[in-house]
N, C-alpha and C. Protein backbone atom coordinates (compact mmCIF):
# COMPACT_ATOMS: atom_id res chain seq x y z
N UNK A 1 128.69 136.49 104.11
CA UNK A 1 127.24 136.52 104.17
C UNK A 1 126.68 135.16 103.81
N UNK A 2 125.98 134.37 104.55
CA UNK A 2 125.18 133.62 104.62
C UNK A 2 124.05 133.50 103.25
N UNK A 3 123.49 132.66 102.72
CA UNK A 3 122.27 132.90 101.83
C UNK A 3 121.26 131.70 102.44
N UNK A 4 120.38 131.79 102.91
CA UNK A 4 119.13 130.81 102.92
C UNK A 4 119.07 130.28 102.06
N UNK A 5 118.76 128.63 102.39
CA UNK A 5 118.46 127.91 101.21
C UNK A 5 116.98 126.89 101.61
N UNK A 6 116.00 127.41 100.70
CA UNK A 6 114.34 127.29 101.17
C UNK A 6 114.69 125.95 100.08
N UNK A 7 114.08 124.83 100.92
CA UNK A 7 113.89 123.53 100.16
C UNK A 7 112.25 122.81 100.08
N UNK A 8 112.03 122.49 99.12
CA UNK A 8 110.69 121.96 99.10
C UNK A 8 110.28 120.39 98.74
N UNK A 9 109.51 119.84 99.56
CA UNK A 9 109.35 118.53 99.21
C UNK A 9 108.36 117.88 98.17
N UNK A 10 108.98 117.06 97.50
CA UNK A 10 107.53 116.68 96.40
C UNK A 10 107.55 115.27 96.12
N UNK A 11 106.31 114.44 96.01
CA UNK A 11 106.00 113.22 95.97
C UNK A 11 105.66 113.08 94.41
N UNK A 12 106.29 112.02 94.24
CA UNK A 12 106.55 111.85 92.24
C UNK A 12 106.22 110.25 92.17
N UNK A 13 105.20 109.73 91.03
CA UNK A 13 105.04 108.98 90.95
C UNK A 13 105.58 108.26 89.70
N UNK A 14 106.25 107.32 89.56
CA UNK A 14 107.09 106.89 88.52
C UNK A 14 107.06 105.27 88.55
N UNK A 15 107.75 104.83 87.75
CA UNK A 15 107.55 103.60 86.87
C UNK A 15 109.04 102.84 87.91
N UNK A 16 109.05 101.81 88.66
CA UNK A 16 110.18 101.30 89.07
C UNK A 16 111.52 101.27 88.23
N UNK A 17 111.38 101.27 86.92
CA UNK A 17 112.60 100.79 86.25
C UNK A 17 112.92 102.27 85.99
N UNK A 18 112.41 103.54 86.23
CA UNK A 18 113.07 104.56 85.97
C UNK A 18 113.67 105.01 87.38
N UNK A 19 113.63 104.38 88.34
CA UNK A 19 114.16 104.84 89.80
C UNK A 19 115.71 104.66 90.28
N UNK A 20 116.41 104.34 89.37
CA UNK A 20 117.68 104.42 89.28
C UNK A 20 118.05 105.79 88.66
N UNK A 21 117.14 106.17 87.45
CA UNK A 21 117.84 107.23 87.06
C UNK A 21 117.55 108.79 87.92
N UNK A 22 116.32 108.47 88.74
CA UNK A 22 116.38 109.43 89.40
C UNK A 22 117.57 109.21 90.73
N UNK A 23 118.00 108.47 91.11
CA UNK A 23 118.88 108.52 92.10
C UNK A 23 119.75 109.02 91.61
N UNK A 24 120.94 108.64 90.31
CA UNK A 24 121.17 109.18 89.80
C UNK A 24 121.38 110.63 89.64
N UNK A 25 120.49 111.47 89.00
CA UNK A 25 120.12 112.20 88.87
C UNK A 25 120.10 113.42 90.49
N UNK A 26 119.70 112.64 91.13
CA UNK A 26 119.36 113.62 92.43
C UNK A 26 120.90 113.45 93.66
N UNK A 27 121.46 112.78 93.06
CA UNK A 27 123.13 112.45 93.49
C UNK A 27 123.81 113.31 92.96
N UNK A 28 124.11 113.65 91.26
CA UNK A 28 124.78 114.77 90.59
C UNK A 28 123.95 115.82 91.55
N UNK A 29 123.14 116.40 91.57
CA UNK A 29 122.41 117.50 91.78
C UNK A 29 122.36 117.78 93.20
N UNK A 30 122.75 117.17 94.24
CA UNK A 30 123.02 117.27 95.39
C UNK A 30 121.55 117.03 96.01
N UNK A 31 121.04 116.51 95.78
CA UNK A 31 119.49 116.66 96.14
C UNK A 31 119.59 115.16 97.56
N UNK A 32 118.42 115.51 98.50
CA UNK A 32 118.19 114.16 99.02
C UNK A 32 116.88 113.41 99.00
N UNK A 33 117.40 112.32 98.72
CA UNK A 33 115.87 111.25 97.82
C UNK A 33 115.48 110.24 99.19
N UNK A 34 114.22 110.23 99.40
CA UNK A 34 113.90 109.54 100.41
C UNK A 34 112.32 108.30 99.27
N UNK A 35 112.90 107.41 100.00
CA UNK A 35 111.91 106.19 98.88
C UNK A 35 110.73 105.64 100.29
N UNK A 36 109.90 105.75 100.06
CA UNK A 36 108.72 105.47 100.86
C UNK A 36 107.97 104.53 100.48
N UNK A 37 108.49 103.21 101.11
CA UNK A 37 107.74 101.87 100.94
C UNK A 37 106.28 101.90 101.81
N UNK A 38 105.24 100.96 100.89
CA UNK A 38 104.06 100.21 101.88
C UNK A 38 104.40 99.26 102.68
N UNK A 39 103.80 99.28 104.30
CA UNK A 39 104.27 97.99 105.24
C UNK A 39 103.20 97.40 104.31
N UNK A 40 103.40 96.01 105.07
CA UNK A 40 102.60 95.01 105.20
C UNK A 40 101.11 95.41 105.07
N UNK A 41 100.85 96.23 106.47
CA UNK A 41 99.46 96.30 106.18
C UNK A 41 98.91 96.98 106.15
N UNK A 42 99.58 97.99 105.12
CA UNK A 42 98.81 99.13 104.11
C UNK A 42 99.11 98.18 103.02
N UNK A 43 99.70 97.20 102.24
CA UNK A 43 98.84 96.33 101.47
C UNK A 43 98.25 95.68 101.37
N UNK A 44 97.89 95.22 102.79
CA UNK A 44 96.91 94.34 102.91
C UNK A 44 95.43 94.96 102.68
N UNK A 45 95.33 96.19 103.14
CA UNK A 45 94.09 96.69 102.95
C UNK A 45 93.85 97.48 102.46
N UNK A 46 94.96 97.79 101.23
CA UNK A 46 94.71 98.30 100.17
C UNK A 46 93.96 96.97 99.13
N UNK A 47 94.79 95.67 99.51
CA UNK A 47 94.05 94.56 98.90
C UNK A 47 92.28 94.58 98.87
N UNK A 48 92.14 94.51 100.65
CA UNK A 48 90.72 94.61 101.26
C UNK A 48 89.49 95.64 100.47
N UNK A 49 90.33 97.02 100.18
CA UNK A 49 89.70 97.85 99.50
C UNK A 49 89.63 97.13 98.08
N UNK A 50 90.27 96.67 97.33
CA UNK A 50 90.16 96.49 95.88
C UNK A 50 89.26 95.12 96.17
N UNK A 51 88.89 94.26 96.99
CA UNK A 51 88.06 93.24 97.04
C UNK A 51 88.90 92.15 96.48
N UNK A 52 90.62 91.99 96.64
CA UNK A 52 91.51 90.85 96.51
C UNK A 52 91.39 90.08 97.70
N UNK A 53 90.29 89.76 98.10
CA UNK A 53 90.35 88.47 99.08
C UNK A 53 89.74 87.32 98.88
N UNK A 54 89.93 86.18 99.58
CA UNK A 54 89.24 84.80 99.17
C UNK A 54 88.61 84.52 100.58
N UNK A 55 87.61 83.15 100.42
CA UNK A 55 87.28 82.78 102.01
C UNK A 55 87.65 81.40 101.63
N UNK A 56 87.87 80.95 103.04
CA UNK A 56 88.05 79.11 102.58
C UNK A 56 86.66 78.80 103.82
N UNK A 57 86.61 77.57 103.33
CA UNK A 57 85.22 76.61 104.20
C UNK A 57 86.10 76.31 105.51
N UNK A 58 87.30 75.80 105.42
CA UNK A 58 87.66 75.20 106.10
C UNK A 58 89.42 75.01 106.10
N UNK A 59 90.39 74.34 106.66
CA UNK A 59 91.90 74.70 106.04
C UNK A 59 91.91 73.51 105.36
N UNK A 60 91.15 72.65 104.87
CA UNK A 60 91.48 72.13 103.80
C UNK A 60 90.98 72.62 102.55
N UNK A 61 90.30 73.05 102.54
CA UNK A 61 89.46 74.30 101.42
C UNK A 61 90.97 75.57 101.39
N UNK A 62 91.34 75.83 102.54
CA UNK A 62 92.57 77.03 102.00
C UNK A 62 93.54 76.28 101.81
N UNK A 63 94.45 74.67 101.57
CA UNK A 63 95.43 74.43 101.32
C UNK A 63 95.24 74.69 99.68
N UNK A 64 93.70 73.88 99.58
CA UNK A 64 93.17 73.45 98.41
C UNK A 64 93.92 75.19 97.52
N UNK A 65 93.07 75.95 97.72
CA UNK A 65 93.43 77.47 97.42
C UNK A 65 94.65 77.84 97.15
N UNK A 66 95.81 77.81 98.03
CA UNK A 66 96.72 77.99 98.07
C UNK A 66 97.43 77.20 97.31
N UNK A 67 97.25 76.04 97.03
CA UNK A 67 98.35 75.25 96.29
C UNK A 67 97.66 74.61 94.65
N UNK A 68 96.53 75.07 94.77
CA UNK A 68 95.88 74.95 93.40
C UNK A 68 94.89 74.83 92.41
């Protein structure tokens, strides 16, 4: 006889330096861990939203910026 096995997914928010121990952890336990990075530009405009942007006059105004 067969038994169903109902699995459920859950999104956990944690501290980088504890993400070893959940691998860890979900390795003994047979579990499968999927890690879901931001591209590029869902941080970029997550930046846009928090108002982390600059303007330059000109690209000597953004070297200026960029280098100091």
């Amino acid at each position: 006889m067969q038994t169903a096995v109902i699995s459920e997914n859950v999104t956990l928010s944690l501290p980088q330096n504890d993400l070893n121990l959940l691998r860890s952890l979900a390795k003994k336990m047979g579990w499968v861990m999927r890690v879901q990075r931001k591209s590029g530009i869902e941080k970029g405009l997550e930046d846009v939203r928090k108002g982390n942007v600059f303007q330059a006059k000109n690209s000597e105004d953004l070297i200026k910026q960029i280098l100091g």
